[in-house]
C-alpha atoms as a PDB file:
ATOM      1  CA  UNK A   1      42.293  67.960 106.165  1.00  0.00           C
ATOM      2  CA  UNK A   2      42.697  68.698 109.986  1.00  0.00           C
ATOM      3  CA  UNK A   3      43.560  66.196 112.880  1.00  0.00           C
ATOM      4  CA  UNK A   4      43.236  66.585 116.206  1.00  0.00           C
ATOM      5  CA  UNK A   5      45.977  65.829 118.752  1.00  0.00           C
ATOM      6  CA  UNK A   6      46.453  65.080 121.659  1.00  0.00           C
ATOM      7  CA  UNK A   7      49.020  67.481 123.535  1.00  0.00           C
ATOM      8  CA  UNK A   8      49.725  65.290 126.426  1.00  0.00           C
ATOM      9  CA  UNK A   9      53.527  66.509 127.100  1.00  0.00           C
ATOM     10  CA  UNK A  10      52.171  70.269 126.933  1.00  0.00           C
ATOM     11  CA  UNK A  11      49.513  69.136 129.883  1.00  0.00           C
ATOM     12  CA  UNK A  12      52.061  67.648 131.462  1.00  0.00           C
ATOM     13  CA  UNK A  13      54.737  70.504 131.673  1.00  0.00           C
ATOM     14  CA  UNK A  14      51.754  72.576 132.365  1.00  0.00           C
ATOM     15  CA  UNK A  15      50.783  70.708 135.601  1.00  0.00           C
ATOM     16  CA  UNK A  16      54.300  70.611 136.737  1.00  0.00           C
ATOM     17  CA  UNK A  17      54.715  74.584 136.276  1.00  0.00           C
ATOM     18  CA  UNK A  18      51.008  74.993 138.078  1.00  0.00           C
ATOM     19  CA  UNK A  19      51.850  72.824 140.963  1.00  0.00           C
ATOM     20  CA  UNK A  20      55.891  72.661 141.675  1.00  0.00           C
ATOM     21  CA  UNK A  21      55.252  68.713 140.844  1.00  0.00           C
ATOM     22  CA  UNK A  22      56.680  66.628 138.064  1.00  0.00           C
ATOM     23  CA  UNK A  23      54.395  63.998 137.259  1.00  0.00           C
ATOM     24  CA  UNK A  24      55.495  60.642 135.275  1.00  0.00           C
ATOM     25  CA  UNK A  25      53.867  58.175 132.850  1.00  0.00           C
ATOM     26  CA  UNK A  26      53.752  55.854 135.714  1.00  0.00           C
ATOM     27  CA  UNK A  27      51.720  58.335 137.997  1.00  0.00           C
ATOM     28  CA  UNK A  28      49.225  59.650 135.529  1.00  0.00           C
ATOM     29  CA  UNK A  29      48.636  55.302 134.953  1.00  0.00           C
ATOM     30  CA  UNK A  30      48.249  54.622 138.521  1.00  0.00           C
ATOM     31  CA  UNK A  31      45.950  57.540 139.344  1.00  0.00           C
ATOM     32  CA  UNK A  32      43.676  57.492 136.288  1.00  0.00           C
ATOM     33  CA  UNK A  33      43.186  54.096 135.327  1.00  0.00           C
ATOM     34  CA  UNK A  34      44.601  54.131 132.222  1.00  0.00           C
ATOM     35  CA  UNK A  35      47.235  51.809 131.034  1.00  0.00           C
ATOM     36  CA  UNK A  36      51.172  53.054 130.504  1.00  0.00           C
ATOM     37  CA  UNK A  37      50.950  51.679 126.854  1.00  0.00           C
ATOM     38  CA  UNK A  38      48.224  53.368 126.420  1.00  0.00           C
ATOM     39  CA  UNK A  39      49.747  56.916 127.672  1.00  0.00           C
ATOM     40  CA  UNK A  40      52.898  55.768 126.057  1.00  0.00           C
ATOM     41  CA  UNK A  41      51.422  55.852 122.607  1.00  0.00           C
ATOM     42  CA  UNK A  42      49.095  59.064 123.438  1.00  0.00           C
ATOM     43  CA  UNK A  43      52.704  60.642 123.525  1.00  0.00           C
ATOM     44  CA  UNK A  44      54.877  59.236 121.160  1.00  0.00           C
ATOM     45  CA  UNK A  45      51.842  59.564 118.481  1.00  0.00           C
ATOM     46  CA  UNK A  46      50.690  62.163 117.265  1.00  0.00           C
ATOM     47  CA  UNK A  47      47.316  60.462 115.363  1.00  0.00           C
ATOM     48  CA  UNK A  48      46.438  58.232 118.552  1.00  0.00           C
ATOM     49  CA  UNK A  49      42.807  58.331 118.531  1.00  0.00           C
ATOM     50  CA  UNK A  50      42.414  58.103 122.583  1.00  0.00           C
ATOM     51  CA  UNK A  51      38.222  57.648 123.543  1.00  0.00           C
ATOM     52  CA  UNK A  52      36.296  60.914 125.172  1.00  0.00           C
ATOM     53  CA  UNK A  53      36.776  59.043 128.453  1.00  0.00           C
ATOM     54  CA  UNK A  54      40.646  58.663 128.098  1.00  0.00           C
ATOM     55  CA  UNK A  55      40.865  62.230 127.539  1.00  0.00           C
ATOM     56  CA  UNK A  56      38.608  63.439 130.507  1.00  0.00           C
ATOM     57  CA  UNK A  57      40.672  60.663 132.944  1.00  0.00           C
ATOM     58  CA  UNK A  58      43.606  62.667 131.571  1.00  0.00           C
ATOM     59  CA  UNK A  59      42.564  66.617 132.557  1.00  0.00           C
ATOM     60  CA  UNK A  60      41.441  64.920 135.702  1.00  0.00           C
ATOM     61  CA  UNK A  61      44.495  64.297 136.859  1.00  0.00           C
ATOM     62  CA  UNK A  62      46.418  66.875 134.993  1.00  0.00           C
ATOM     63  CA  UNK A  63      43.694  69.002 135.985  1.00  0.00           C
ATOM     64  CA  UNK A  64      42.800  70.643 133.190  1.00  0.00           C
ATOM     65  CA  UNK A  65      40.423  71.171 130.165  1.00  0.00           C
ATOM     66  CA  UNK A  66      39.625  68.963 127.336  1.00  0.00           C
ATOM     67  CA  UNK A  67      40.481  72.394 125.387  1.00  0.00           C
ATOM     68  CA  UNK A  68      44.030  72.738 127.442  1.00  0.00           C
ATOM     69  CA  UNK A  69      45.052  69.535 125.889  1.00  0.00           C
ATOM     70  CA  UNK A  70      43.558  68.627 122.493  1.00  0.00           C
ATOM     71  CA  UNK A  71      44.413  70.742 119.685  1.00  0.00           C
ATOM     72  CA  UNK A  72      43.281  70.694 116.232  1.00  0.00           C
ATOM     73  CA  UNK A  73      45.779  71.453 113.363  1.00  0.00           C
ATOM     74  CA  UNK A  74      45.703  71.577 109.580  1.00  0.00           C
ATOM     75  CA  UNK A  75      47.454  68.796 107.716  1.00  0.00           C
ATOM     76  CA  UNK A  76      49.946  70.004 104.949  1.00  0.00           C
ATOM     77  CA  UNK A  77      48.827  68.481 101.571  1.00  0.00           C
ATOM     78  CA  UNK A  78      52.452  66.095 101.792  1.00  0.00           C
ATOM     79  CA  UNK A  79      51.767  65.015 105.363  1.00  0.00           C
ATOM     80  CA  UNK A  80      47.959  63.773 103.769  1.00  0.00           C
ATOM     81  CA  UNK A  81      49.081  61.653 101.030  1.00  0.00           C
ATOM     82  CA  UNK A  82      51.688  60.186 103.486  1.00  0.00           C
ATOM     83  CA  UNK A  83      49.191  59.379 105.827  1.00  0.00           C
ATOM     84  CA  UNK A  84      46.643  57.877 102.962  1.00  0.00           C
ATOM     85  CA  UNK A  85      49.115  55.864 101.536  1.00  0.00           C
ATOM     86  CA  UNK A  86      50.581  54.531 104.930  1.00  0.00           C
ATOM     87  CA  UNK A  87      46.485  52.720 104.980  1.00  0.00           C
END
């Protein structure tokens, strides 16, 4: 089974390398609309399920790709039945 995630702290270190500028929670809530809670939990978890829009407010401001920060990885047969049984 795969899962895609969400690589928001890779974007993130990526921006600041591109542009000299560190960029916080805080700023990527006030410039794209989207709630801290709801970056919060983009970053902390790895199976948030964040809407098409979420993600394109995100490489907006980060200014990147949907590509540059969703990634889609193989779950080990453990991780599965950890993640079925936590339902």
């Amino acid at each position: 089974m795969a899962v895609i995630r969400v690589r928001l702290r890779e974007a993130i270190n990526a921006y600041t390398v591109r542009t000299g500028n560190r960029i916080t929670y805080g700023q990527i809530a006030a410039l794209s609309g989207i709630s801290l809670s709801t970056i919060q939990s983009i970053g902390a978890r790895p199976d948030y399920n964040p809407t098409l829009d979420v993600i394109d407010r995100l490489c907006e401001v980060l200014d990147c790709n949907p590509g540059d920060i969703l990634e889609r990885t193989e779950l080990s047969e453990k991780t599965s039945k950890s993640a079925g049984s936590a339902k």
